[in-house]
Protein backbone atom coordinates (compact mmCIF):
# COMPACT_ATOMS: atom_id res chain seq x y z
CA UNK A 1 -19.18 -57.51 78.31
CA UNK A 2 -19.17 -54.58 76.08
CA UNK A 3 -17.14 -51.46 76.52
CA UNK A 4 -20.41 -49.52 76.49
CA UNK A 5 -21.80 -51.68 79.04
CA UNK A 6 -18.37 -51.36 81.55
CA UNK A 7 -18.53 -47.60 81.82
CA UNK A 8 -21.77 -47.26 82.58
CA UNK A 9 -21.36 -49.55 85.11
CA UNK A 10 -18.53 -47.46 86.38
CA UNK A 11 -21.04 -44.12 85.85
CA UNK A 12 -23.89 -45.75 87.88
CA UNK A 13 -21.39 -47.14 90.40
CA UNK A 14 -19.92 -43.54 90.96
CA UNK A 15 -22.38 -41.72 90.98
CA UNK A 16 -23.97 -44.08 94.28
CA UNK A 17 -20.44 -43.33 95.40
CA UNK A 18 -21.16 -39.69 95.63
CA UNK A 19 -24.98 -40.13 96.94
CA UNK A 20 -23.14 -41.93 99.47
CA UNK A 21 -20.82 -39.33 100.63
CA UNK A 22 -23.42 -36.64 100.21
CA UNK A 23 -25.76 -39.07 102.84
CA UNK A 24 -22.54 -39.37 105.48
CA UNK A 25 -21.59 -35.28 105.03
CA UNK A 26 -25.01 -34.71 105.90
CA UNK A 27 -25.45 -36.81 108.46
CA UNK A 28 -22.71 -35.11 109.96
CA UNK A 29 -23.81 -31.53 109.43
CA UNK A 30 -26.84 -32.10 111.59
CA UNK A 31 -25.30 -33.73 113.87
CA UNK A 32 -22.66 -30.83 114.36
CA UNK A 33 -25.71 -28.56 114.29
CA UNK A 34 -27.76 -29.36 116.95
CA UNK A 35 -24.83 -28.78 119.26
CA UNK A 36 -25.40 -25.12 121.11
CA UNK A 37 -22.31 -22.95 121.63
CA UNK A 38 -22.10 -23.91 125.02
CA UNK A 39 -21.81 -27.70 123.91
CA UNK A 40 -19.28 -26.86 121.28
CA UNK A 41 -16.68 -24.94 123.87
CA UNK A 42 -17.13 -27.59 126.60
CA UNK A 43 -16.05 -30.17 123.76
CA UNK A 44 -12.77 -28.24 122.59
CA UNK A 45 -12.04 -27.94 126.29
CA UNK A 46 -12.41 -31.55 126.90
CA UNK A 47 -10.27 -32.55 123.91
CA UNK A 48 -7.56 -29.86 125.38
CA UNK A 49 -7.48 -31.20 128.85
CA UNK A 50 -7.17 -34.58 127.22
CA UNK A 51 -4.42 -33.33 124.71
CA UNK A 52 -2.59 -31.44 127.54
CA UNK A 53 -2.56 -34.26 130.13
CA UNK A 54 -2.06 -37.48 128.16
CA UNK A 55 -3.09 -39.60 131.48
CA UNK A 56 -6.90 -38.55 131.49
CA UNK A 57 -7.17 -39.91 127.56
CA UNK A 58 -7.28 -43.52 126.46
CA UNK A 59 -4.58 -45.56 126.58
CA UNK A 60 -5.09 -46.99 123.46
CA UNK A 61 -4.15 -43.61 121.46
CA UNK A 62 -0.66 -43.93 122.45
CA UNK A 63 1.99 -43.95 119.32
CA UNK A 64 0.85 -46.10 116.43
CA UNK A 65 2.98 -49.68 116.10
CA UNK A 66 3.14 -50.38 119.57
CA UNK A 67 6.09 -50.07 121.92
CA UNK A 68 9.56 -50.08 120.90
């Protein structure tokens, strides 16, 4: 295969990378904004009461590598 060929594979396969990205940040975005305030603050206070009082969260998302 020619060098000429190679980077514009690379090009073509980099630049789907970033469509890519662009697709999942989006995705995101509206996600995020179809949430109302009210939505939003009962969320953070979730994820506090869950951070504060490690028995209501999951078990699973105890320390990484298992027990000791």
């Amino acid at each position: 295969m020619k060098a000429a060929t190679v980077w514009k594979l690379l090009g073509l396969a980099g630049a789907a990378g970033v469509a890519a990205g662009g697709v999942v940040v989006a995705r995101d975005q509206r996600r995020r904004a179809s949430l109302t305030p009210e939505q939003v603050r009962d969320r953070l206070h979730e994820r506090l009461a869950r951070a504060e009082d490690p028995q209501a969260g999951d078990e699973e998302s105890g320390p990484v590598g298992g027990s000791a």
